[in-house]
N, C-alpha and C. Protein backbone atom coordinates (compact mmCIF):
# COMPACT_ATOMS: atom_id res chain seq x y z
N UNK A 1 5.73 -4.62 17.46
CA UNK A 1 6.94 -5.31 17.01
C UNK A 1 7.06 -5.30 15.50
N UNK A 2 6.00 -5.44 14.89
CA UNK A 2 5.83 -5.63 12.98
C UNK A 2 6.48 -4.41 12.67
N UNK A 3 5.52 -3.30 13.47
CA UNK A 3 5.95 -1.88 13.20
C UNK A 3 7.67 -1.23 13.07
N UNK A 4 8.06 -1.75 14.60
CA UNK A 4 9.22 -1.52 14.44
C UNK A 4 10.18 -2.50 13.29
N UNK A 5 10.16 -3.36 12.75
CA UNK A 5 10.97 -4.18 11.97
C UNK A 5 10.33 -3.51 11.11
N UNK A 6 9.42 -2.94 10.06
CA UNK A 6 8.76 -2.55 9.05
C UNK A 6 9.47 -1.26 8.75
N UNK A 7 9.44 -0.61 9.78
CA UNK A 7 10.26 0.59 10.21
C UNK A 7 11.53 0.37 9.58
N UNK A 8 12.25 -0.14 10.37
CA UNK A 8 14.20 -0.46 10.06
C UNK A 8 14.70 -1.15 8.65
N UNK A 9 13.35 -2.06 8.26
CA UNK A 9 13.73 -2.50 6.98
C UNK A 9 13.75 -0.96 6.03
N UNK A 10 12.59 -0.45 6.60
CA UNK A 10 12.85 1.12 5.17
C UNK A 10 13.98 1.74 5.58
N UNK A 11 14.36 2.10 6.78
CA UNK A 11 15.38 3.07 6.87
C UNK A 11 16.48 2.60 6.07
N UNK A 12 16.76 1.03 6.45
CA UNK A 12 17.83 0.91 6.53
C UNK A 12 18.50 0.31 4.71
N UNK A 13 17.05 0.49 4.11
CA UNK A 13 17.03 0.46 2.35
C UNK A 13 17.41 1.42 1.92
N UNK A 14 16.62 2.75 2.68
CA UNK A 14 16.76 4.51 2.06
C UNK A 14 18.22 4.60 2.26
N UNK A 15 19.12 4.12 3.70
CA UNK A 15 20.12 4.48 3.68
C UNK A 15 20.57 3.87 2.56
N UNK A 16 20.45 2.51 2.47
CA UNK A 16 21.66 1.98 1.27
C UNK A 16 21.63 2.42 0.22
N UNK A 17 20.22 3.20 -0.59
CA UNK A 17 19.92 4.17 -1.22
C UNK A 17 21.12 5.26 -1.80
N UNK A 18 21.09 5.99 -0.63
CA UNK A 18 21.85 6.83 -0.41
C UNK A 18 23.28 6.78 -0.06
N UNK A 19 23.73 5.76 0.35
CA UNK A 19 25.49 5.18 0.40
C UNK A 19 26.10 4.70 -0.83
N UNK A 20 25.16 3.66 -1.93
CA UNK A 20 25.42 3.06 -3.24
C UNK A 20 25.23 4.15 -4.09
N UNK A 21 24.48 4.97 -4.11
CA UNK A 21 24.08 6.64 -4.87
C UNK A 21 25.95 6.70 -4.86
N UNK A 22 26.13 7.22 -3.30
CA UNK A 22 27.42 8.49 -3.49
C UNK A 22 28.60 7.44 -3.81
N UNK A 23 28.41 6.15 -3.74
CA UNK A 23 29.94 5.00 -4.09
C UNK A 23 30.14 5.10 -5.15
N UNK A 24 28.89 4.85 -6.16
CA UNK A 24 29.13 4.84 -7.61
C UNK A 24 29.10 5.50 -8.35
N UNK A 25 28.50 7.32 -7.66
CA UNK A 25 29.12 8.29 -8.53
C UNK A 25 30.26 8.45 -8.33
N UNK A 26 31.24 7.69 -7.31
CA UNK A 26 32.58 8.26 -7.32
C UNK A 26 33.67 7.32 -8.09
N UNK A 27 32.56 6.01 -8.22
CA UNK A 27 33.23 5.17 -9.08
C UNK A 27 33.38 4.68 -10.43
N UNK A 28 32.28 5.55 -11.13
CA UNK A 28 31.87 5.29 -11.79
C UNK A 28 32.45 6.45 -13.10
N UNK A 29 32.06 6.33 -14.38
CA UNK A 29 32.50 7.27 -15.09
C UNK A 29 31.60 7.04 -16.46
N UNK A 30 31.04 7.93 -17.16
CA UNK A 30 31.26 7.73 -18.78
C UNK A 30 29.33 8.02 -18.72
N UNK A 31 28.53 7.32 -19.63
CA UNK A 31 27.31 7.15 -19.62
C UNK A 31 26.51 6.40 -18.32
N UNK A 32 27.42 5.48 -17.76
CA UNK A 32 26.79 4.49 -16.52
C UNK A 32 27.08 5.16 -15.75
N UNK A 33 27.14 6.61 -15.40
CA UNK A 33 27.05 7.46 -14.26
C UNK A 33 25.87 8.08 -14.23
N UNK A 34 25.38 7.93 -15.57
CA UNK A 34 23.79 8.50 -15.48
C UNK A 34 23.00 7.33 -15.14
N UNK A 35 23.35 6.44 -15.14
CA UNK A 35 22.19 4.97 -14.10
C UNK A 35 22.00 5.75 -13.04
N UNK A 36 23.31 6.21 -12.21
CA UNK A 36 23.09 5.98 -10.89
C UNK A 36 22.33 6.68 -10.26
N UNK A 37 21.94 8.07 -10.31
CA UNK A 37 20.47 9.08 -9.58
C UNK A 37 19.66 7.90 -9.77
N UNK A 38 19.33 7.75 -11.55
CA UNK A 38 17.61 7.26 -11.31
C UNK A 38 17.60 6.01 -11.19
N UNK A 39 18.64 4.74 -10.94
CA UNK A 39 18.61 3.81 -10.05
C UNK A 39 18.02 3.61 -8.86
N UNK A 40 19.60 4.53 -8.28
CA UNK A 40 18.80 4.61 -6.75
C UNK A 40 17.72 5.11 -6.26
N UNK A 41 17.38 6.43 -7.31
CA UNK A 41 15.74 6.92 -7.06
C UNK A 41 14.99 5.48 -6.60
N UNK A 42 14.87 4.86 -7.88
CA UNK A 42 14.16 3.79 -8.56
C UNK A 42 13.49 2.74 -6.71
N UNK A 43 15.15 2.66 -6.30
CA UNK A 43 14.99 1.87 -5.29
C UNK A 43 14.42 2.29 -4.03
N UNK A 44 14.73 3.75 -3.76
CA UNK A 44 14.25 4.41 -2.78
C UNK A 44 12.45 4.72 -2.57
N UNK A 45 12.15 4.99 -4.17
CA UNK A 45 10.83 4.89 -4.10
C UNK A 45 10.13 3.81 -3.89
N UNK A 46 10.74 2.55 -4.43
CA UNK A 46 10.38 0.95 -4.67
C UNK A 46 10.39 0.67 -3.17
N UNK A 47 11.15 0.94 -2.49
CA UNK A 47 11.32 0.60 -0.91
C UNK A 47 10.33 1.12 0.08
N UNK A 48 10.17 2.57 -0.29
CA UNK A 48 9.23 2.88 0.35
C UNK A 48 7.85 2.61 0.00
N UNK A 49 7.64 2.47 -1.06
CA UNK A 49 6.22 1.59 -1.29
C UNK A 49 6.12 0.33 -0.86
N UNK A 50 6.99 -0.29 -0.52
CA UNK A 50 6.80 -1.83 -0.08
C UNK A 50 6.35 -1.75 1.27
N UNK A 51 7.30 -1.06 2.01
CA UNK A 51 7.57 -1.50 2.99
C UNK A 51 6.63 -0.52 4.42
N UNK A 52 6.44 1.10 3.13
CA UNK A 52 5.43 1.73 3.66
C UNK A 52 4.24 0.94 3.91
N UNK A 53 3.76 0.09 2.78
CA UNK A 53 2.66 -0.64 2.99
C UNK A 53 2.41 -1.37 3.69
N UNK A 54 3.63 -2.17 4.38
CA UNK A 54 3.82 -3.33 4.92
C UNK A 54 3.66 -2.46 6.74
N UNK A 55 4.19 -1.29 6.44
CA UNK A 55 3.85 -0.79 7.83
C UNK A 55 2.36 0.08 8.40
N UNK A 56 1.85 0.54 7.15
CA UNK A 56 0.67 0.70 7.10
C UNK A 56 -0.37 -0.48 7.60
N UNK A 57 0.01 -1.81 7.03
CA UNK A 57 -0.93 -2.97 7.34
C UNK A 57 -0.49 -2.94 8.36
N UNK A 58 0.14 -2.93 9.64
CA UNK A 58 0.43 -3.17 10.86
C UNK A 58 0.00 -2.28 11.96
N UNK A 59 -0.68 -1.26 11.67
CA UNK A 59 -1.05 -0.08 12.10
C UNK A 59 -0.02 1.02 12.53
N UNK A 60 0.33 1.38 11.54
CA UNK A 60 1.38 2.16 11.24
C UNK A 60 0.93 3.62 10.96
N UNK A 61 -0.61 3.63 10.37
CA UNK A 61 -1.06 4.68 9.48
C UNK A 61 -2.40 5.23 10.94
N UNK A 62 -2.07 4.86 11.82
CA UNK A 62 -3.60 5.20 12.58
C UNK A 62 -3.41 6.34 13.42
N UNK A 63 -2.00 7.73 12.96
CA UNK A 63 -2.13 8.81 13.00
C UNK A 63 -2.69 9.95 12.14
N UNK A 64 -2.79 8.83 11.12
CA UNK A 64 -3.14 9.54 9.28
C UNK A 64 -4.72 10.50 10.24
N UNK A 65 -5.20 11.59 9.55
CA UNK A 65 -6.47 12.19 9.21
C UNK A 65 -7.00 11.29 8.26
N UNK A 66 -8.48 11.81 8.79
CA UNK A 66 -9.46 10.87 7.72
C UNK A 66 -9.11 11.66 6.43
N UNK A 67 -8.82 12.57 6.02
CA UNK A 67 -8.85 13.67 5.11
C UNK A 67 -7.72 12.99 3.85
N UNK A 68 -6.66 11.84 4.66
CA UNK A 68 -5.76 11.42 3.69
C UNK A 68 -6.15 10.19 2.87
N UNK A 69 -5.96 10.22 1.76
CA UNK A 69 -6.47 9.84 0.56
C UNK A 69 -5.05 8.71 0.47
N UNK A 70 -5.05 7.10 0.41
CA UNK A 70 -4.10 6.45 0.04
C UNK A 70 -4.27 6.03 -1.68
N UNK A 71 -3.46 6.27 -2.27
CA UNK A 71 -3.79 5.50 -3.86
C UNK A 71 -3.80 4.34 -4.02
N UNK A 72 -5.40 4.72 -4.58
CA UNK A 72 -6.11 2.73 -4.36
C UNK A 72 -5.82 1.70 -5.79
N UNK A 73 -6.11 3.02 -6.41
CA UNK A 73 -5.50 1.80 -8.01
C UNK A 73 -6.51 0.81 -8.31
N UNK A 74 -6.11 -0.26 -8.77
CA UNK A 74 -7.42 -1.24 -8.86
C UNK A 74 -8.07 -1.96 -7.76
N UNK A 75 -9.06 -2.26 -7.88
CA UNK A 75 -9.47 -2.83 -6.13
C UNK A 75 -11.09 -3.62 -6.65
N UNK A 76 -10.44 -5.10 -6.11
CA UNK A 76 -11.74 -5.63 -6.02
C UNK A 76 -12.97 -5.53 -5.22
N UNK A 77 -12.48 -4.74 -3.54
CA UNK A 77 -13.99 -5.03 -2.74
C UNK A 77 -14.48 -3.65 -2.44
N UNK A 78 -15.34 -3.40 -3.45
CA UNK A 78 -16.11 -2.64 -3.74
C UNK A 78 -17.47 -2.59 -3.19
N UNK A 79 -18.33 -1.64 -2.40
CA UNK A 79 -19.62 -1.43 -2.11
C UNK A 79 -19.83 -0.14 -2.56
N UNK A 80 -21.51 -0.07 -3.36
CA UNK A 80 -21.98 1.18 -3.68
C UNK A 80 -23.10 0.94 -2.91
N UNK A 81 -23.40 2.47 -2.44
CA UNK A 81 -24.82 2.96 -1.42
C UNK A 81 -25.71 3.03 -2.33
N UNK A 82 -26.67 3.44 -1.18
CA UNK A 82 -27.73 3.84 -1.56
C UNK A 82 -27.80 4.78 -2.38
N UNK A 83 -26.98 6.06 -2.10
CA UNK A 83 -27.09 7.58 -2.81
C UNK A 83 -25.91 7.56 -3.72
N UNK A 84 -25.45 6.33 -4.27
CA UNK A 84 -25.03 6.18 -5.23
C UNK A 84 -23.07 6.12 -5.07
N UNK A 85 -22.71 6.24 -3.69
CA UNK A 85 -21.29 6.62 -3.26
C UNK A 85 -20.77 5.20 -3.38
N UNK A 86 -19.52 5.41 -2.94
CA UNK A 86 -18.65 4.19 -3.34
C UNK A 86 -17.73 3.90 -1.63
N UNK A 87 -17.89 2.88 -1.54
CA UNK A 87 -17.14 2.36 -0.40
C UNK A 87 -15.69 1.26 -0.78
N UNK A 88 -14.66 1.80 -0.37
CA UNK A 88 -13.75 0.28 -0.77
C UNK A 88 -12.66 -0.07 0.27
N UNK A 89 -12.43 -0.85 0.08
CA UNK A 89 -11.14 -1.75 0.92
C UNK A 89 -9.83 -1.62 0.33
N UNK A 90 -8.95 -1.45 0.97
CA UNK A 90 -7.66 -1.62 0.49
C UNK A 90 -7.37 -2.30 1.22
N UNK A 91 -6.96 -3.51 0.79
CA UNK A 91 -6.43 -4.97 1.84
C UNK A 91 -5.10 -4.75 2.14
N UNK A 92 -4.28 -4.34 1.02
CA UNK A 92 -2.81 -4.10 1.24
C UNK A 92 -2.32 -3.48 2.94
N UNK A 93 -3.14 -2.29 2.83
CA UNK A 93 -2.62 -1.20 3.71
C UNK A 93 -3.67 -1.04 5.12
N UNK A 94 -4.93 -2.13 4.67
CA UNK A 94 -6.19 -1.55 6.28
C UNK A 94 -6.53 -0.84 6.23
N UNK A 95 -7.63 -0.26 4.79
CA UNK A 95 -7.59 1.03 5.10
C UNK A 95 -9.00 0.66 4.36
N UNK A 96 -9.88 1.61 4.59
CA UNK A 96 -11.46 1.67 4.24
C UNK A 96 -11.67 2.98 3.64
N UNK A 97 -11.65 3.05 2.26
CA UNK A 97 -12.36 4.96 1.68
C UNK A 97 -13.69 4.93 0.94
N UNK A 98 -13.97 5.90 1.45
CA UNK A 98 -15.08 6.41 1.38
C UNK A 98 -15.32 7.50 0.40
N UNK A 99 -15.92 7.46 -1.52
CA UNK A 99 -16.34 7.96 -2.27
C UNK A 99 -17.50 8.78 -2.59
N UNK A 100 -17.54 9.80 -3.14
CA UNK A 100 -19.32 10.15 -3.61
C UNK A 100 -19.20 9.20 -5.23
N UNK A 101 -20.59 9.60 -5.50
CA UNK A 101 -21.09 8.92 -6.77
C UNK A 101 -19.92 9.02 -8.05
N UNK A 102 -19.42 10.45 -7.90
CA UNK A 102 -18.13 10.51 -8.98
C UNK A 102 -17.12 10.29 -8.54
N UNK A 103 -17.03 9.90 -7.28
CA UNK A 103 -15.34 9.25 -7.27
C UNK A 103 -14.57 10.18 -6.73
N UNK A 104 -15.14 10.99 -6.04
CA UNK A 104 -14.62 12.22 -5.47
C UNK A 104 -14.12 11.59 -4.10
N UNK A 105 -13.11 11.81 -3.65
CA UNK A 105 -12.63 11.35 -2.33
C UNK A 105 -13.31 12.38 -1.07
N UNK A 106 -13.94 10.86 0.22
CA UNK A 106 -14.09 11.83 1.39
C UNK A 106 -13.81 11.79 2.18
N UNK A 107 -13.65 10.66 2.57
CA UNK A 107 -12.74 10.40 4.17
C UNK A 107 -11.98 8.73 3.83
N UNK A 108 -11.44 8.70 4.68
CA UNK A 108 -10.93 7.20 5.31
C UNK A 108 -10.42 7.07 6.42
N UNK A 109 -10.19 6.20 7.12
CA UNK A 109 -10.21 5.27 8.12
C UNK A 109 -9.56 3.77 8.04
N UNK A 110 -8.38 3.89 9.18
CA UNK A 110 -7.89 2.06 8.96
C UNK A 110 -8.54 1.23 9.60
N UNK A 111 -8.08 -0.36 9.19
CA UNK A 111 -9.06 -1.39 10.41
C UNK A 111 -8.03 -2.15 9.81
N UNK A 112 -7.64 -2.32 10.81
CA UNK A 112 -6.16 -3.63 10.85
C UNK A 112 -6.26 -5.22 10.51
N UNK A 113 -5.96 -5.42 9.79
CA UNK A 113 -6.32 -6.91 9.14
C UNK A 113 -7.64 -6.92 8.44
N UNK A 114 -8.24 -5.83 7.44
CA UNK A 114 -8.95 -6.54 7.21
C UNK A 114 -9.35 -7.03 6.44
N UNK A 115 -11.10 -7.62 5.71
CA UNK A 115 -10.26 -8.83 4.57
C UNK A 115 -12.05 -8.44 4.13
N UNK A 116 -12.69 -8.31 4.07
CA UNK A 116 -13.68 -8.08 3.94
C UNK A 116 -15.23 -6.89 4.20
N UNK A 117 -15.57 -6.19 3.57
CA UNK A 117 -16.68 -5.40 3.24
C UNK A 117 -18.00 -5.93 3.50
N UNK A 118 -18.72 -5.51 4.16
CA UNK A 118 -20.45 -5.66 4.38
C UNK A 118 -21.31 -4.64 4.35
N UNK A 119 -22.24 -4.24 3.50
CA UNK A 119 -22.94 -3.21 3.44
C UNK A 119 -24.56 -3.78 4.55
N UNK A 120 -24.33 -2.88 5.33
CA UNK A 120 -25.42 -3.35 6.17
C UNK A 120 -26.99 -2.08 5.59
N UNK A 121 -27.83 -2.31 6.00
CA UNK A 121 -29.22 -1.77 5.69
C UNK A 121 -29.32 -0.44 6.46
N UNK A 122 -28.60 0.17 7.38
CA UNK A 122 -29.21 1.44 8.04
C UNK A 122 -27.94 2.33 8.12
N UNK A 123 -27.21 2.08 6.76
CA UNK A 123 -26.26 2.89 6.31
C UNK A 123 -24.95 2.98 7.33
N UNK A 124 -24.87 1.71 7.16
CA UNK A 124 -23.57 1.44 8.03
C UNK A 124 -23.00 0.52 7.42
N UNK A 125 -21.96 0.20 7.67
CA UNK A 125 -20.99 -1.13 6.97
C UNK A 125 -20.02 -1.73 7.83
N UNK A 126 -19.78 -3.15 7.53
CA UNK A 126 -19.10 -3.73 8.62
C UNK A 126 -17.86 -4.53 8.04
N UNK A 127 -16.68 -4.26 8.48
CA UNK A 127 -15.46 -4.78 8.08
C UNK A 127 -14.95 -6.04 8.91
N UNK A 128 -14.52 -6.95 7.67
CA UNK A 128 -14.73 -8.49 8.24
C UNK A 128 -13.04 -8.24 8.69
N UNK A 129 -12.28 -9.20 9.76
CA UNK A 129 -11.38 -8.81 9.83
C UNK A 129 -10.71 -10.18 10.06
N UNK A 130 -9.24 -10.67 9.97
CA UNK A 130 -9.00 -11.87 10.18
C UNK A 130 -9.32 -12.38 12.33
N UNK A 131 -9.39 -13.45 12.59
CA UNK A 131 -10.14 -13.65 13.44
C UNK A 131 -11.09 -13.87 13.77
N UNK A 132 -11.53 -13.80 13.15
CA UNK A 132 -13.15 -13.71 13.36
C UNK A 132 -13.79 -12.42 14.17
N UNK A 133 -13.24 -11.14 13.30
CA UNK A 133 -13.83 -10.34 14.47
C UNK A 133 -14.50 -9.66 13.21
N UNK A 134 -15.58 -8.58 13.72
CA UNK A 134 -16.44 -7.49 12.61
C UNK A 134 -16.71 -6.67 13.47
N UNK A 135 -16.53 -5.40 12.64
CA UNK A 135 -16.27 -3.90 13.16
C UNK A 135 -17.46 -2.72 12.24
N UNK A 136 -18.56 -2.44 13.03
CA UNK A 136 -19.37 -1.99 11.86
C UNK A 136 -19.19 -0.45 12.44
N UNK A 137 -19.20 0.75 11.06
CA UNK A 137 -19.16 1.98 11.08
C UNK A 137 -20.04 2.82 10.49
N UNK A 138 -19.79 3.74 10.78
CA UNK A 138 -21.11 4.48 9.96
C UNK A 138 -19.89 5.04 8.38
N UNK A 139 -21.02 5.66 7.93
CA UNK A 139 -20.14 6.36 6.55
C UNK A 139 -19.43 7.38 7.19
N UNK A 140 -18.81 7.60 7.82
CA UNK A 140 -18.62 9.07 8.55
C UNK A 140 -16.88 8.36 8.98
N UNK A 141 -17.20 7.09 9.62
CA UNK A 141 -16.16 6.18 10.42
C UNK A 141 -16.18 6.39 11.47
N UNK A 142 -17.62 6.22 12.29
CA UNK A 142 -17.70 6.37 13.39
C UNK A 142 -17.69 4.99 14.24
N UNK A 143 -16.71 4.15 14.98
CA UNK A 143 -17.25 2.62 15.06
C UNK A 143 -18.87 2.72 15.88
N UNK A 144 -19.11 2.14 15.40
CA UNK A 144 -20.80 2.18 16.11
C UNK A 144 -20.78 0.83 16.76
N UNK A 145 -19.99 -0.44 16.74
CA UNK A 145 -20.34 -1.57 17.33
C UNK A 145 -18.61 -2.74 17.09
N UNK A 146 -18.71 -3.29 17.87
CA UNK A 146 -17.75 -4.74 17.33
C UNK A 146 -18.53 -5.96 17.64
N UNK A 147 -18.29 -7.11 17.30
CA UNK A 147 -18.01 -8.39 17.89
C UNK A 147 -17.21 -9.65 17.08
N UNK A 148 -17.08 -10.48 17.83
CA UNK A 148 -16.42 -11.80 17.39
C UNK A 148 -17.28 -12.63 16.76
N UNK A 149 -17.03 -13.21 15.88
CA UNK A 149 -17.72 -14.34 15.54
C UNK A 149 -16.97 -16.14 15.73
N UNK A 150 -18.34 -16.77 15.82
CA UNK A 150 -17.99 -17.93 15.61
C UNK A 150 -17.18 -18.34 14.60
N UNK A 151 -16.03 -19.03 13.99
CA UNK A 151 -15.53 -20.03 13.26
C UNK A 151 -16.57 -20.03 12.16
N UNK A 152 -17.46 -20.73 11.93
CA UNK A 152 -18.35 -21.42 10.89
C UNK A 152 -19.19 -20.46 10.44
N UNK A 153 -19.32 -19.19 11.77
CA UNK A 153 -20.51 -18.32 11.08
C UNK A 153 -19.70 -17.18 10.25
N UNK A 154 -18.45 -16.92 10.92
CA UNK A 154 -17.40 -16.21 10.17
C UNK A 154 -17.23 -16.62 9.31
N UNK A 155 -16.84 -18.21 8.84
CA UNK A 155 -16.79 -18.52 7.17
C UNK A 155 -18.34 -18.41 6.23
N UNK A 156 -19.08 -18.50 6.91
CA UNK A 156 -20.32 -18.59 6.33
C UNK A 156 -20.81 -16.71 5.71
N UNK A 157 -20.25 -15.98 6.59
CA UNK A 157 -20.63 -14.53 6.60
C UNK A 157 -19.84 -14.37 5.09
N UNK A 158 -18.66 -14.79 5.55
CA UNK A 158 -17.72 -14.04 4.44
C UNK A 158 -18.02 -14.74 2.95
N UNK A 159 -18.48 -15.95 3.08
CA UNK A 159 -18.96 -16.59 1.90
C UNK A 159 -19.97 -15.89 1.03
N UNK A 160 -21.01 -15.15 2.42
CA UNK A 160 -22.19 -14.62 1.74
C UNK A 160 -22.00 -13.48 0.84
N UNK A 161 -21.31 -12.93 1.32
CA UNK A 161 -20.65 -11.22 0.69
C UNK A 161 -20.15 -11.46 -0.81
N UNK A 162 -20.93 -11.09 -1.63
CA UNK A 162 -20.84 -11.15 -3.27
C UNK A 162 -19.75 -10.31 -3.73
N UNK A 163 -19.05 -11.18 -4.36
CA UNK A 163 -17.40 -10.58 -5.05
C UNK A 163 -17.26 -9.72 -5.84
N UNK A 164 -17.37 -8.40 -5.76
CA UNK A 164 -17.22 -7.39 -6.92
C UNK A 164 -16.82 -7.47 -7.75
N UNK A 165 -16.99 -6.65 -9.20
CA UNK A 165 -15.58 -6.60 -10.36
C UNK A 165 -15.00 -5.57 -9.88
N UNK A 166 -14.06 -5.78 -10.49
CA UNK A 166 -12.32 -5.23 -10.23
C UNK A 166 -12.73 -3.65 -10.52
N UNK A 167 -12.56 -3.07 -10.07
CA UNK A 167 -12.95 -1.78 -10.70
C UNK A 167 -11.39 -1.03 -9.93
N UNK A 168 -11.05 0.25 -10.95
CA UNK A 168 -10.02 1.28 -10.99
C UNK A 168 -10.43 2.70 -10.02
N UNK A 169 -10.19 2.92 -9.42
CA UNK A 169 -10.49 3.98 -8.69
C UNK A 169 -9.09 5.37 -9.32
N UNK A 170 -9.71 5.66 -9.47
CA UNK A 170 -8.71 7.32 -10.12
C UNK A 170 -7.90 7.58 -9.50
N UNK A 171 -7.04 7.02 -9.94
CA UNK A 171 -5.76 7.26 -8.83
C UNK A 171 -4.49 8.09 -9.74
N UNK A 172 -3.70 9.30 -9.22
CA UNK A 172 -2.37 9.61 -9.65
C UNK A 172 -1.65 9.10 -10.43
N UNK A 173 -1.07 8.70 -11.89
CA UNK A 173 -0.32 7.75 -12.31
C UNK A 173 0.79 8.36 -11.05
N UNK A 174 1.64 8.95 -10.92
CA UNK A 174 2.90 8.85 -10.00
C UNK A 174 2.49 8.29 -8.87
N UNK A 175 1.81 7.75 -8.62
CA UNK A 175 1.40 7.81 -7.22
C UNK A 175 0.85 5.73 -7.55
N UNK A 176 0.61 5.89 -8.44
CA UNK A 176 0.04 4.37 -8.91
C UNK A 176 0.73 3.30 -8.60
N UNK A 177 1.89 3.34 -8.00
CA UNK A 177 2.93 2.31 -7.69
C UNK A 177 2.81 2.33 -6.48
N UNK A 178 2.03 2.67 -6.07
CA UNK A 178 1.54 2.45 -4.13
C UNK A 178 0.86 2.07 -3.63
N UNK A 179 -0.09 1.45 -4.75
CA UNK A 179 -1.24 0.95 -4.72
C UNK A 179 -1.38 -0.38 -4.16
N UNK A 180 0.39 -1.29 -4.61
CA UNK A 180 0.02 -2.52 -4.86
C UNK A 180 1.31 -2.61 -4.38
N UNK A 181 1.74 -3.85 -3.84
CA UNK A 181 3.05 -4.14 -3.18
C UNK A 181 3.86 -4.63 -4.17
N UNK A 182 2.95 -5.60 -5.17
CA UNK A 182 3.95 -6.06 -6.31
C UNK A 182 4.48 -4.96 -7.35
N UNK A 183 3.59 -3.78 -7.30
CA UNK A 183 4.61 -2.41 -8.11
C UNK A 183 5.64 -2.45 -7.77
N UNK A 184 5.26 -1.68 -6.31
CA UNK A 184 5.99 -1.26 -5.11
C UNK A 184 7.32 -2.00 -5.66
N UNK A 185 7.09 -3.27 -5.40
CA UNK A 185 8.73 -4.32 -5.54
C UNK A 185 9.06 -4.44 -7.02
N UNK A 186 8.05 -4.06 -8.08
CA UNK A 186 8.56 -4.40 -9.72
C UNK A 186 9.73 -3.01 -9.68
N UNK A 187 9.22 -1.68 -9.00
CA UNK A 187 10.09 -0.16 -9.21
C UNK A 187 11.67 -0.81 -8.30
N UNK A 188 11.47 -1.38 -7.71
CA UNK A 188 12.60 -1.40 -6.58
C UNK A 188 13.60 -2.35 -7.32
N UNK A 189 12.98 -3.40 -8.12
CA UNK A 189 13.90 -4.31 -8.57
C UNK A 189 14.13 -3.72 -9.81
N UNK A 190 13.76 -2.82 -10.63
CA UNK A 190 14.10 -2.06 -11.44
C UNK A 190 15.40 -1.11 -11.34
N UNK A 191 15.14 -0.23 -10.14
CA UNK A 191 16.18 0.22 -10.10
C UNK A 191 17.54 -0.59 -9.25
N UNK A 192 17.20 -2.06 -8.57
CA UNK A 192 18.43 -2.77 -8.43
C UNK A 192 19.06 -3.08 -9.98
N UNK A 193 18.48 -3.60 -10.50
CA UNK A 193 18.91 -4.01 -12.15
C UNK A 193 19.81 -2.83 -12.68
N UNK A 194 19.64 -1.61 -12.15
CA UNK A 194 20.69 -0.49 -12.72
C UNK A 194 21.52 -0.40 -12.12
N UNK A 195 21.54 -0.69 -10.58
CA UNK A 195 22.78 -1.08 -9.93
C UNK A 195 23.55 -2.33 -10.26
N UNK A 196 22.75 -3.04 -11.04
CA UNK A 196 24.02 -4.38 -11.65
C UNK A 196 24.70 -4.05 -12.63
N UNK A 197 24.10 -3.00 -13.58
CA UNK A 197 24.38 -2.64 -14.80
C UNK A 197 25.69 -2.31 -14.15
N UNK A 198 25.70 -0.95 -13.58
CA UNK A 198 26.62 -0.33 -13.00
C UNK A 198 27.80 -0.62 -12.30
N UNK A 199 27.72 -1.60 -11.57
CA UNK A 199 28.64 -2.14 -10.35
C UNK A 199 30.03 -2.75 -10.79
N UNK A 200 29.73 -3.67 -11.77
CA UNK A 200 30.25 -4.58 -12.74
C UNK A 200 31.97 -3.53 -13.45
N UNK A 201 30.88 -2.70 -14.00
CA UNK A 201 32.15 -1.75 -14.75
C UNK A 201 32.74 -0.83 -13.78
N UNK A 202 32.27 -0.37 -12.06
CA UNK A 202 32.85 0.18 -11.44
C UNK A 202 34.51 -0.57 -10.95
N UNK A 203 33.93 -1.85 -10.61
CA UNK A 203 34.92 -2.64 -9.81
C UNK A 203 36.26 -2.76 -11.14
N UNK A 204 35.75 -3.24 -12.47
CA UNK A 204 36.88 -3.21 -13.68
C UNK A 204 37.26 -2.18 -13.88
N UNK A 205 36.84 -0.71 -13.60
CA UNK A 205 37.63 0.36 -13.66
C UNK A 205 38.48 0.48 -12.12
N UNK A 206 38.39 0.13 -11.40
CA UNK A 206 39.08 0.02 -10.25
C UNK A 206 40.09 -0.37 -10.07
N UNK A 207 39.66 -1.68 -10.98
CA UNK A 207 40.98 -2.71 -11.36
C UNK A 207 42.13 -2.44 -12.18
N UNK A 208 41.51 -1.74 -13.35
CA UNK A 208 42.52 -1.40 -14.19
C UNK A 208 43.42 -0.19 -13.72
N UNK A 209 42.78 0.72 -12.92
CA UNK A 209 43.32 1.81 -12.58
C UNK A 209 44.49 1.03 -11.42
């Protein structure tokens, strides 16, 4: 159900995208005709980062290959191995990647809701998830196990798990606005703001004409 509403909210943005694009080049004239491409760009990309994400967290993305790389940008829940690799969470989107020592991308894998990282001892790791449920995998993303937890031992687990620093993972600048939902929505309301610019002097040339 998330999926499908997650779904229709993008389409139905890209379309308006693309309907306010062709209104106000026809209405428009002078220098504020050049707002309007990279406006609506503005919004189309802004939309689909939101809302991509928003459908990604819903399991939206669990046709993706492990092979696809989401841009992680900054990210607090961080685990490093043994052999020096990097494990992280992207809370936004459910998604778990898997680094070597330089940051080289190798696989990933989603896990729907989840909210927390555990580096377990025989090179496996276990993703805390809302519910009280934990899902442990190998580095590979093989699930090797689930279960539920109790209430108290679930808050107690997640308490135990030591809070990383924020660390940047090498991500695309073009691509860096996907990282985070509040980009995602700073690009989108950016390019609405050029549609206000715009709109204003369409309707008074309308008028006067």
């Amino acid at each position: 159900m998330f999926e499908l509403i997650a779904s229709l909210m993008l389409v139905a943005f890209l379309f308006g995208a693309v309907w306010n694009s062709v209104f106000m080049l026809r209405a428009t004239q002078g220098w504020r005709r050049w707002l309007v491409l990279p406006s609506s760009f503005l919004v189309a990309v802004g939309a689909c980062g939101f809302f991509g994400q928003g459908l990604f967290a819903v399991g939206g993305q669990n046709w993706l290959p492990q092979s696809f790389e989401w841009p992680a940008g900054s990210i607090d829940d961080v685990l490093t191995t043994a052999d020096g690799g990097h494990i992280i969470l992207i809370q936004g989107v459910g998604r778990v990647q898997v680094y070597d020592s330089d940051w080289h991308f190798l696989r990933g894998w989603p896990v729907r809701a989840a909210r927390k990282l555990r580096l377990l001892g025989d090179e496996n790791v276990e993703v805390l998830t809302k519910y009280e449920r934990g899902f442990v995998f190998d580095y590979n993303g093989k699930l090797i196990s689930e279960r539920t937890y109790g209430i108290h031992e679930f808050v107690n687990l997640e308490n135990s798990v030591p809070r990383s620093a924020s660390i940047f993972v090498p991500t695309p600048r073009l691509l860096y606005i996907f990282s985070s939902p509040f980009l995602s929505w700073l690009v989108f309301a950016t390019g609405f703001v050029g549609w206000f610019v715009v709109y204003p002097r369409s309707n008074q040339s309308n008028s006067a004409a």
